[in-house]
PDB file of N, CA and C in Angstrom:
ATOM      1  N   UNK A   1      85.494 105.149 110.490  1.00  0.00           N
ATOM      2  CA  UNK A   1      86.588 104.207 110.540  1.00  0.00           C
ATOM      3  C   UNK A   1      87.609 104.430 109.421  1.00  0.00           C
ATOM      4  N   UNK A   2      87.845 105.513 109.055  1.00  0.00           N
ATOM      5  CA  UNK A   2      88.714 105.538 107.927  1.00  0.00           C
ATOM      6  C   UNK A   2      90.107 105.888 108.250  1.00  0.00           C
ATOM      7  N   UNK A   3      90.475 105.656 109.504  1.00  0.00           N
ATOM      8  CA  UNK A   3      91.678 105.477 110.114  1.00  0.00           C
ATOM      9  C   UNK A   3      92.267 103.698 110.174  1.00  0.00           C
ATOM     10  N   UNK A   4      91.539 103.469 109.922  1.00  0.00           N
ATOM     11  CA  UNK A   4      91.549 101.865 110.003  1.00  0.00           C
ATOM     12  C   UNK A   4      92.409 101.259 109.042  1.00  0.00           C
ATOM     13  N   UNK A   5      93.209 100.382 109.511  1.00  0.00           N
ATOM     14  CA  UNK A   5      94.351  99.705 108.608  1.00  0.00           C
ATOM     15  C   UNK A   5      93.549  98.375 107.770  1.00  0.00           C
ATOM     16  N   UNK A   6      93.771  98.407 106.794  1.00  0.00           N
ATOM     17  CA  UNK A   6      93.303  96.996 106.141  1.00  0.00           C
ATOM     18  C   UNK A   6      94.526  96.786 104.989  1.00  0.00           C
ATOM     19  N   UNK A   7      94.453  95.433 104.769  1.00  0.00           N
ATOM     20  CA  UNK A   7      95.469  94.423 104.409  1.00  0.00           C
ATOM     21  C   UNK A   7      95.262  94.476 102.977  1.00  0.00           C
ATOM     22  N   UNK A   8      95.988  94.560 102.180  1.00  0.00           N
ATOM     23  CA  UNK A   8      95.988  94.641 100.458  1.00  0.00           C
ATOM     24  C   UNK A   8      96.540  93.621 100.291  1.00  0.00           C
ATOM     25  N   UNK A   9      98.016  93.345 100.670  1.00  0.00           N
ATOM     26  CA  UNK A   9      98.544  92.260  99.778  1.00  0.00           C
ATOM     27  C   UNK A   9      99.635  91.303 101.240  1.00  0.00           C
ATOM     28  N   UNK A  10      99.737  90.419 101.164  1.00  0.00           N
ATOM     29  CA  UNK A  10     100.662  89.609 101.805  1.00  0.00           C
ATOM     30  C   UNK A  10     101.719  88.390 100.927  1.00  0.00           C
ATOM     31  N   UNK A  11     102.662  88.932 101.148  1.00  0.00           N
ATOM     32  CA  UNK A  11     103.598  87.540 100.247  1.00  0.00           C
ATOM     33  C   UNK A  11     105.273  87.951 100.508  1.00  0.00           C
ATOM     34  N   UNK A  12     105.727  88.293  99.403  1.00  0.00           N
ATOM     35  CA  UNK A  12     107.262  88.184  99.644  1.00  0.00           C
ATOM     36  C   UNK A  12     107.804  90.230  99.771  1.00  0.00           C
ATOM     37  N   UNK A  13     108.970  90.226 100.772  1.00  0.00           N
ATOM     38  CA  UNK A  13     108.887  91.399 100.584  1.00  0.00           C
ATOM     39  C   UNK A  13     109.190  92.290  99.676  1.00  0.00           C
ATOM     40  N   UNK A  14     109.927  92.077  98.075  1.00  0.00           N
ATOM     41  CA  UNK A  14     110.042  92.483  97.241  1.00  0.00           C
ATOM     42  C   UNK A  14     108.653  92.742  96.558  1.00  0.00           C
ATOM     43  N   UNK A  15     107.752  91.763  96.623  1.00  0.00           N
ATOM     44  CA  UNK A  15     106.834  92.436  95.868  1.00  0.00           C
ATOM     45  C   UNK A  15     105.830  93.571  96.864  1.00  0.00           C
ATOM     46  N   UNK A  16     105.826  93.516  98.355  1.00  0.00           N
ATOM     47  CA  UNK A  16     105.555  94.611  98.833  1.00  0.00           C
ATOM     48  C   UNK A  16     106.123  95.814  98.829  1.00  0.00           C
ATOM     49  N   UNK A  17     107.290  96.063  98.441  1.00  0.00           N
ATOM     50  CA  UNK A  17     107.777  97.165  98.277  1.00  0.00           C
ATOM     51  C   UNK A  17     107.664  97.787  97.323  1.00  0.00           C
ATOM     52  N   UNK A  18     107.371  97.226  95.936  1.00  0.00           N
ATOM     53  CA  UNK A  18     106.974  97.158  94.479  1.00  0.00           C
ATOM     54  C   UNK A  18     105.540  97.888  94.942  1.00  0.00           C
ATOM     55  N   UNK A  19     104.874  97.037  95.214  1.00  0.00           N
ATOM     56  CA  UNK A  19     103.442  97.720  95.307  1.00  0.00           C
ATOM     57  C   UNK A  19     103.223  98.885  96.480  1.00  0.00           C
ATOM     58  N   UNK A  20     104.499  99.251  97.302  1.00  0.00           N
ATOM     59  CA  UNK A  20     104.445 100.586  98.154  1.00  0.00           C
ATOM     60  C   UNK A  20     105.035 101.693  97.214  1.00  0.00           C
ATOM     61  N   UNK A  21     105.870 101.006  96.214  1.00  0.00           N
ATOM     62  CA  UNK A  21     106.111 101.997  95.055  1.00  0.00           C
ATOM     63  C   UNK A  21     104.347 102.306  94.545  1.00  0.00           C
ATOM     64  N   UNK A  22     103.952 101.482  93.653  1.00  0.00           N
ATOM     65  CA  UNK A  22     103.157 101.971  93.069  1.00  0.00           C
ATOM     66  C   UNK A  22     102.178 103.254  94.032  1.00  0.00           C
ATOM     67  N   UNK A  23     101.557 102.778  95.445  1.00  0.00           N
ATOM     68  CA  UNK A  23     100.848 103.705  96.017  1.00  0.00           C
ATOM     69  C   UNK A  23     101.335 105.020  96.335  1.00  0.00           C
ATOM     70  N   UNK A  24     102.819 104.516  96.425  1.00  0.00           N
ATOM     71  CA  UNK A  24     102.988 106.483  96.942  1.00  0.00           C
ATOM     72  C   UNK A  24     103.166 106.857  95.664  1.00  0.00           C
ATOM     73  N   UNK A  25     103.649 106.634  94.472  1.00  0.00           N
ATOM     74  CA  UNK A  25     103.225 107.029  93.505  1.00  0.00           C
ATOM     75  C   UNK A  25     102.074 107.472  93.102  1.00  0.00           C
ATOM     76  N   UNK A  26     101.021 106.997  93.824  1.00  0.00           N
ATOM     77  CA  UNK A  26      99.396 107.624  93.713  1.00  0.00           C
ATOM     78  C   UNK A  26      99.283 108.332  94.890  1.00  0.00           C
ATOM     79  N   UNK A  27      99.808 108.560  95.967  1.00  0.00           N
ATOM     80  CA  UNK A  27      99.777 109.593  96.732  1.00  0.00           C
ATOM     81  C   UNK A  27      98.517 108.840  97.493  1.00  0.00           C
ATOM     82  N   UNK A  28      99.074 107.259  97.743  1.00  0.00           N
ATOM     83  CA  UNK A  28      98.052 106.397  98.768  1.00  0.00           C
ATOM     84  C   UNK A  28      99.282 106.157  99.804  1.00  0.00           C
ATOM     85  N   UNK A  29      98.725 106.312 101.130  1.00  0.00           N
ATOM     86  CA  UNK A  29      99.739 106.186 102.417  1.00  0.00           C
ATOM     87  C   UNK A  29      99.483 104.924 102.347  1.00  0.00           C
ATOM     88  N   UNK A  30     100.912 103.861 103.183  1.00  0.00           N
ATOM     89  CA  UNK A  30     100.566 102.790 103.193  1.00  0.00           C
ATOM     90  C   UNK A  30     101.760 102.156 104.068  1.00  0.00           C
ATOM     91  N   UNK A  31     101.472 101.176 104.679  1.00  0.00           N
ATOM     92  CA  UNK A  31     102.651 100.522 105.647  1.00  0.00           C
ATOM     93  C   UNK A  31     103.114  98.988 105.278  1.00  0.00           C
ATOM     94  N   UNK A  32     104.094  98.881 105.300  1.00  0.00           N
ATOM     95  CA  UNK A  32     104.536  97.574 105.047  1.00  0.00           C
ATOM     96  C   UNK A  32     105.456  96.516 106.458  1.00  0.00           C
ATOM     97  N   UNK A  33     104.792  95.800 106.821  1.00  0.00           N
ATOM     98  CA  UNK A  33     105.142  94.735 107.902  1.00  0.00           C
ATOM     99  C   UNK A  33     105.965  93.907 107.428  1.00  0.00           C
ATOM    100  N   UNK A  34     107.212  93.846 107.528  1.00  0.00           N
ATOM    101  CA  UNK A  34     108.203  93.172 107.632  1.00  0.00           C
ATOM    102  C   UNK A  34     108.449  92.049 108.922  1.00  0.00           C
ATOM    103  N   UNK A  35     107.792  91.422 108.562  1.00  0.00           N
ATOM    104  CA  UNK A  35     107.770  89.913 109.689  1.00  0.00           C
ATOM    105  C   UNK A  35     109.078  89.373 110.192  1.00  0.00           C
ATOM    106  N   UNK A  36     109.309  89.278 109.234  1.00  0.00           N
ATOM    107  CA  UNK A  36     111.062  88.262 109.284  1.00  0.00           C
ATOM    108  C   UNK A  36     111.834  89.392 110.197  1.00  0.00           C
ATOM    109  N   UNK A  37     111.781  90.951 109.815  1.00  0.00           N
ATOM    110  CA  UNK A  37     112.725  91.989 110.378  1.00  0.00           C
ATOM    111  C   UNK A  37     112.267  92.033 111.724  1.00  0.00           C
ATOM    112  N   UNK A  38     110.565  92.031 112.091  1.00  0.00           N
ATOM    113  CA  UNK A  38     109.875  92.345 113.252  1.00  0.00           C
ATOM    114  C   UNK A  38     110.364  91.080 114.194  1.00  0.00           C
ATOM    115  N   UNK A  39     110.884  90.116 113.481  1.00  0.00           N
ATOM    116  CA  UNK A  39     111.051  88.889 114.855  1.00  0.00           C
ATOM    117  C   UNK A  39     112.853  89.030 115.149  1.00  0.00           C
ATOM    118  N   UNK A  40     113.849  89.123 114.153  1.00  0.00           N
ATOM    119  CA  UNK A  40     115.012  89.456 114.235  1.00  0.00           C
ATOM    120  C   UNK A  40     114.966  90.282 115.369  1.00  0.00           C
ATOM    121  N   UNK A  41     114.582  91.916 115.414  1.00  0.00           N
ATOM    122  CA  UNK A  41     114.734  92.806 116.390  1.00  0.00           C
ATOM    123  C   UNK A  41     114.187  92.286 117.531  1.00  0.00           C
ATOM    124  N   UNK A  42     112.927  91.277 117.523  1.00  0.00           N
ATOM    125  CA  UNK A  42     112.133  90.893 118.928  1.00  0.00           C
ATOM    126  C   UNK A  42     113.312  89.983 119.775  1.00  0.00           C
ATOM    127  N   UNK A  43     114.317  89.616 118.599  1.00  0.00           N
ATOM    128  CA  UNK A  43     115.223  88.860 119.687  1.00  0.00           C
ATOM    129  C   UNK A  43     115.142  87.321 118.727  1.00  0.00           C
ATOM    130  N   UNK A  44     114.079  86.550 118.190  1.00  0.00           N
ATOM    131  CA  UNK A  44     113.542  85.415 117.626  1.00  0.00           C
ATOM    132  C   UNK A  44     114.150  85.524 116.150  1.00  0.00           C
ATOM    133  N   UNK A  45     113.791  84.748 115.047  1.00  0.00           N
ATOM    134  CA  UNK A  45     113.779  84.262 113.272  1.00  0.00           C
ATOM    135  C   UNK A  45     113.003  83.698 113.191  1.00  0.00           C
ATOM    136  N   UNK A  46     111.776  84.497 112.760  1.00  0.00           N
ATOM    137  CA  UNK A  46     110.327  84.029 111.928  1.00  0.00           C
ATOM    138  C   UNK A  46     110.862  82.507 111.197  1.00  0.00           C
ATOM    139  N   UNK A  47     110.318  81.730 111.069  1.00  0.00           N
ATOM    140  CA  UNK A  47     110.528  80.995 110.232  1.00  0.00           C
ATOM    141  C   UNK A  47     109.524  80.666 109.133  1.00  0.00           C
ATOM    142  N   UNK A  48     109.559  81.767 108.256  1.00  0.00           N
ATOM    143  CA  UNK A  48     108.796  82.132 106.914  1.00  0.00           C
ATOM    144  C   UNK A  48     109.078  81.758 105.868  1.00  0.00           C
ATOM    145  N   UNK A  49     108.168  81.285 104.761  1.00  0.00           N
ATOM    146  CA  UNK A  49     109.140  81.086 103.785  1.00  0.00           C
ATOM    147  C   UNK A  49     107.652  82.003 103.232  1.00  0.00           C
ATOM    148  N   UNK A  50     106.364  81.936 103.173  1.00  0.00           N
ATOM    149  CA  UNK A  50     105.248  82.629 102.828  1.00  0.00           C
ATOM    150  C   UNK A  50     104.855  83.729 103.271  1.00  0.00           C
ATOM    151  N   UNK A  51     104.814  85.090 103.255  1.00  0.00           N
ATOM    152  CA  UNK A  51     103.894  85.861 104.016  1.00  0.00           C
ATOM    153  C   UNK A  51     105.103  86.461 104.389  1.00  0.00           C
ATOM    154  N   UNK A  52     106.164  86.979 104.280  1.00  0.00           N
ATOM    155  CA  UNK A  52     107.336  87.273 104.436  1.00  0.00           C
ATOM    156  C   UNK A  52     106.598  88.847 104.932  1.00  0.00           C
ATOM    157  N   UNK A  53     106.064  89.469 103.812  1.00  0.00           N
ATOM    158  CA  UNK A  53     105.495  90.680 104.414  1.00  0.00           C
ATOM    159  C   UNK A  53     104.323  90.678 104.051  1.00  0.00           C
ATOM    160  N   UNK A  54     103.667  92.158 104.699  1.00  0.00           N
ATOM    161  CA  UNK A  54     102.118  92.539 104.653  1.00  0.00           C
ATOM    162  C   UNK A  54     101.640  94.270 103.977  1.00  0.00           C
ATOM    163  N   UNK A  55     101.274  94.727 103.144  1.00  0.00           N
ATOM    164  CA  UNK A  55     101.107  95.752 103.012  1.00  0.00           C
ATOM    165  C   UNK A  55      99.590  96.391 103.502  1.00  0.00           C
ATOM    166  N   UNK A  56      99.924  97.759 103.933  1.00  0.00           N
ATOM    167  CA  UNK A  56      98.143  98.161 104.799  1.00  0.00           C
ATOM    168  C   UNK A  56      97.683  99.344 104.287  1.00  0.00           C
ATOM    169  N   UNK A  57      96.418  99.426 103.574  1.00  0.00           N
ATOM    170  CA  UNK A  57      95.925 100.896 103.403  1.00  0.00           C
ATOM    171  C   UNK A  57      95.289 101.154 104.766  1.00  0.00           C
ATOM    172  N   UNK A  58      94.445 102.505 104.689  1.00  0.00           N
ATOM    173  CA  UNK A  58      93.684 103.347 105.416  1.00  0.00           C
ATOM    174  C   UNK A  58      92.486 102.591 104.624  1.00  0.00           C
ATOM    175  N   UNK A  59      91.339 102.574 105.545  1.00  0.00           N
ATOM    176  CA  UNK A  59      90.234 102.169 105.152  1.00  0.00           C
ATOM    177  C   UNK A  59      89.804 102.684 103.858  1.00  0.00           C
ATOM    178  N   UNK A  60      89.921 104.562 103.642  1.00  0.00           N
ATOM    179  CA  UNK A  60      89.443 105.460 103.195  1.00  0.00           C
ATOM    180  C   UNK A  60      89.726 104.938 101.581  1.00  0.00           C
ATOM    181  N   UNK A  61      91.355 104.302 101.514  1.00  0.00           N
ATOM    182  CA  UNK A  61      91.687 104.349 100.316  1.00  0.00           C
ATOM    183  C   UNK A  61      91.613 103.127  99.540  1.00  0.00           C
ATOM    184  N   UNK A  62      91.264 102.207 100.709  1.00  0.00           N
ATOM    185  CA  UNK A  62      91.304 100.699 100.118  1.00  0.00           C
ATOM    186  C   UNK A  62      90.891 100.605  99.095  1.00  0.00           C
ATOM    187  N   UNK A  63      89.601 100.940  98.642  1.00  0.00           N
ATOM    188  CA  UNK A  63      89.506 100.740  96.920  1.00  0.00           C
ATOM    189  C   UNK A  63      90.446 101.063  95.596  1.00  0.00           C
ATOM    190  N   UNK A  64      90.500 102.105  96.189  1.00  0.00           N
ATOM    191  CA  UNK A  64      91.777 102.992  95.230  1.00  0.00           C
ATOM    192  C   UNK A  64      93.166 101.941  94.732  1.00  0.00           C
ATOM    193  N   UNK A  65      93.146 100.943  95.962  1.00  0.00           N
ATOM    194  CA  UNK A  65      94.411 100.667  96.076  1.00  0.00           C
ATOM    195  C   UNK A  65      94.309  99.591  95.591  1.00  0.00           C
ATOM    196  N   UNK A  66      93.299  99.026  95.606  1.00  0.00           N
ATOM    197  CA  UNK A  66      92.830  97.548  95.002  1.00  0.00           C
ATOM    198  C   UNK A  66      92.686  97.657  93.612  1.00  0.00           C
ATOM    199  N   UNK A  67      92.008  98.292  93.120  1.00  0.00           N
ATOM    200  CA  UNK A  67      92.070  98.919  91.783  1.00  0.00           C
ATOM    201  C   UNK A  67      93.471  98.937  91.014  1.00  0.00           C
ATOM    202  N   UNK A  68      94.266  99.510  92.054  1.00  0.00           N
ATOM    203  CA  UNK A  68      96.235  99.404  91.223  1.00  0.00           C
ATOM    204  C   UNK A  68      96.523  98.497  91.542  1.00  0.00           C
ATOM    205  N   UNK A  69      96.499  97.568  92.323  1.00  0.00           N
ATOM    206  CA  UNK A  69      96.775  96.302  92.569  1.00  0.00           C
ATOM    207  C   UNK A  69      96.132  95.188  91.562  1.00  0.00           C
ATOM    208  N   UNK A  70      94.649  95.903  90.806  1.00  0.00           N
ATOM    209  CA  UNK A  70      94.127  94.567  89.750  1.00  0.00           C
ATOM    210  C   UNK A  70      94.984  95.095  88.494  1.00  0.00           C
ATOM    211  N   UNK A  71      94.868  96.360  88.294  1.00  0.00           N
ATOM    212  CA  UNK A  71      96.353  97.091  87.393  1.00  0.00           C
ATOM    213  C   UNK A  71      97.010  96.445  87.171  1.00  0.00           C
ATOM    214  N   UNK A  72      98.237  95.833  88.420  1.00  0.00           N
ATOM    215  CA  UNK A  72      99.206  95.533  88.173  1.00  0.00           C
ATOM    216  C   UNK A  72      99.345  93.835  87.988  1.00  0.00           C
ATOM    217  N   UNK A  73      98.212  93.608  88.507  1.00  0.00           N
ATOM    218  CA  UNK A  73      97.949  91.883  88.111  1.00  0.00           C
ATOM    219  C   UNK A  73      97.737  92.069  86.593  1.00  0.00           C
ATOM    220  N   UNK A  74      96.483  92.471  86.308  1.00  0.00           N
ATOM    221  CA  UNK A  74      96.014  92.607  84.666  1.00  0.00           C
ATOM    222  C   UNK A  74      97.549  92.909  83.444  1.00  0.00           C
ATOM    223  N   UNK A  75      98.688  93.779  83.700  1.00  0.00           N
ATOM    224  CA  UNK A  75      99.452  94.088  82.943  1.00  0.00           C
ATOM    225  C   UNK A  75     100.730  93.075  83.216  1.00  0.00           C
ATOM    226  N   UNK A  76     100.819  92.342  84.619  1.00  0.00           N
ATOM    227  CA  UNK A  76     101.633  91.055  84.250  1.00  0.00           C
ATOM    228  C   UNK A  76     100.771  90.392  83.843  1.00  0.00           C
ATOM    229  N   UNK A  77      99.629  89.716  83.584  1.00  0.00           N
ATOM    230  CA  UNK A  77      99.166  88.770  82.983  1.00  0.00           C
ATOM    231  C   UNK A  77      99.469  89.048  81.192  1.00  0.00           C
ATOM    232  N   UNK A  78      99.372  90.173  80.863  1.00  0.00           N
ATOM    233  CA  UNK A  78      99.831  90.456  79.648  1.00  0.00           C
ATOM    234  C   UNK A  78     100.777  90.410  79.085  1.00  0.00           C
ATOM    235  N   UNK A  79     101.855  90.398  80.499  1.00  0.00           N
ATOM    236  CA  UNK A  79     103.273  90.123  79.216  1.00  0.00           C
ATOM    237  C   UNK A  79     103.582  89.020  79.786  1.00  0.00           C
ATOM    238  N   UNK A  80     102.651  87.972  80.082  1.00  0.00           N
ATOM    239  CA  UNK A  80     103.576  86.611  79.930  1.00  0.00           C
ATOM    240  C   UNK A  80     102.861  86.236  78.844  1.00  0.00           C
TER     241      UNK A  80
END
């Protein structure tokens, strides 16, 4: 199953794109679901104010990715 999409982070889409920086920076593939954009084109307006987007590893890498993701929690907790 290491084709398999699993869910890292869900919230606003700036900070998913932030954290699609960090992975391809590690040379982790990864997709980001844009909700609000996915209902615009369907024709509809999500009405989101939470969960705006979704970011997805490969099964294979999910740890990897979770790991830069406690990274990047652990080093904002430091500079506030």
């Amino acid at each position: 199953m290491e084709h398999e999409l699993k869910r890292i982070y869900s919230g606003s889409l700036v900070n998913a794109e932030f954290i699609g920086s960090v992975l391809e920076q590690n040379d982790i593939q990864f997709l980001i679901r844009n909700y609000q954009e996915e209902s615009l084109v369907a024709g509809w307006a999500a009405n989101t104010i939470k969960g705006d987007a979704s970011v997805f590893v490969f099964d294979k890498d999910y740890d990897r990715a979770m790991l830069l993701l406690d990274e990047i929690n652990d080093s904002e907790m430091e500079e506030e």
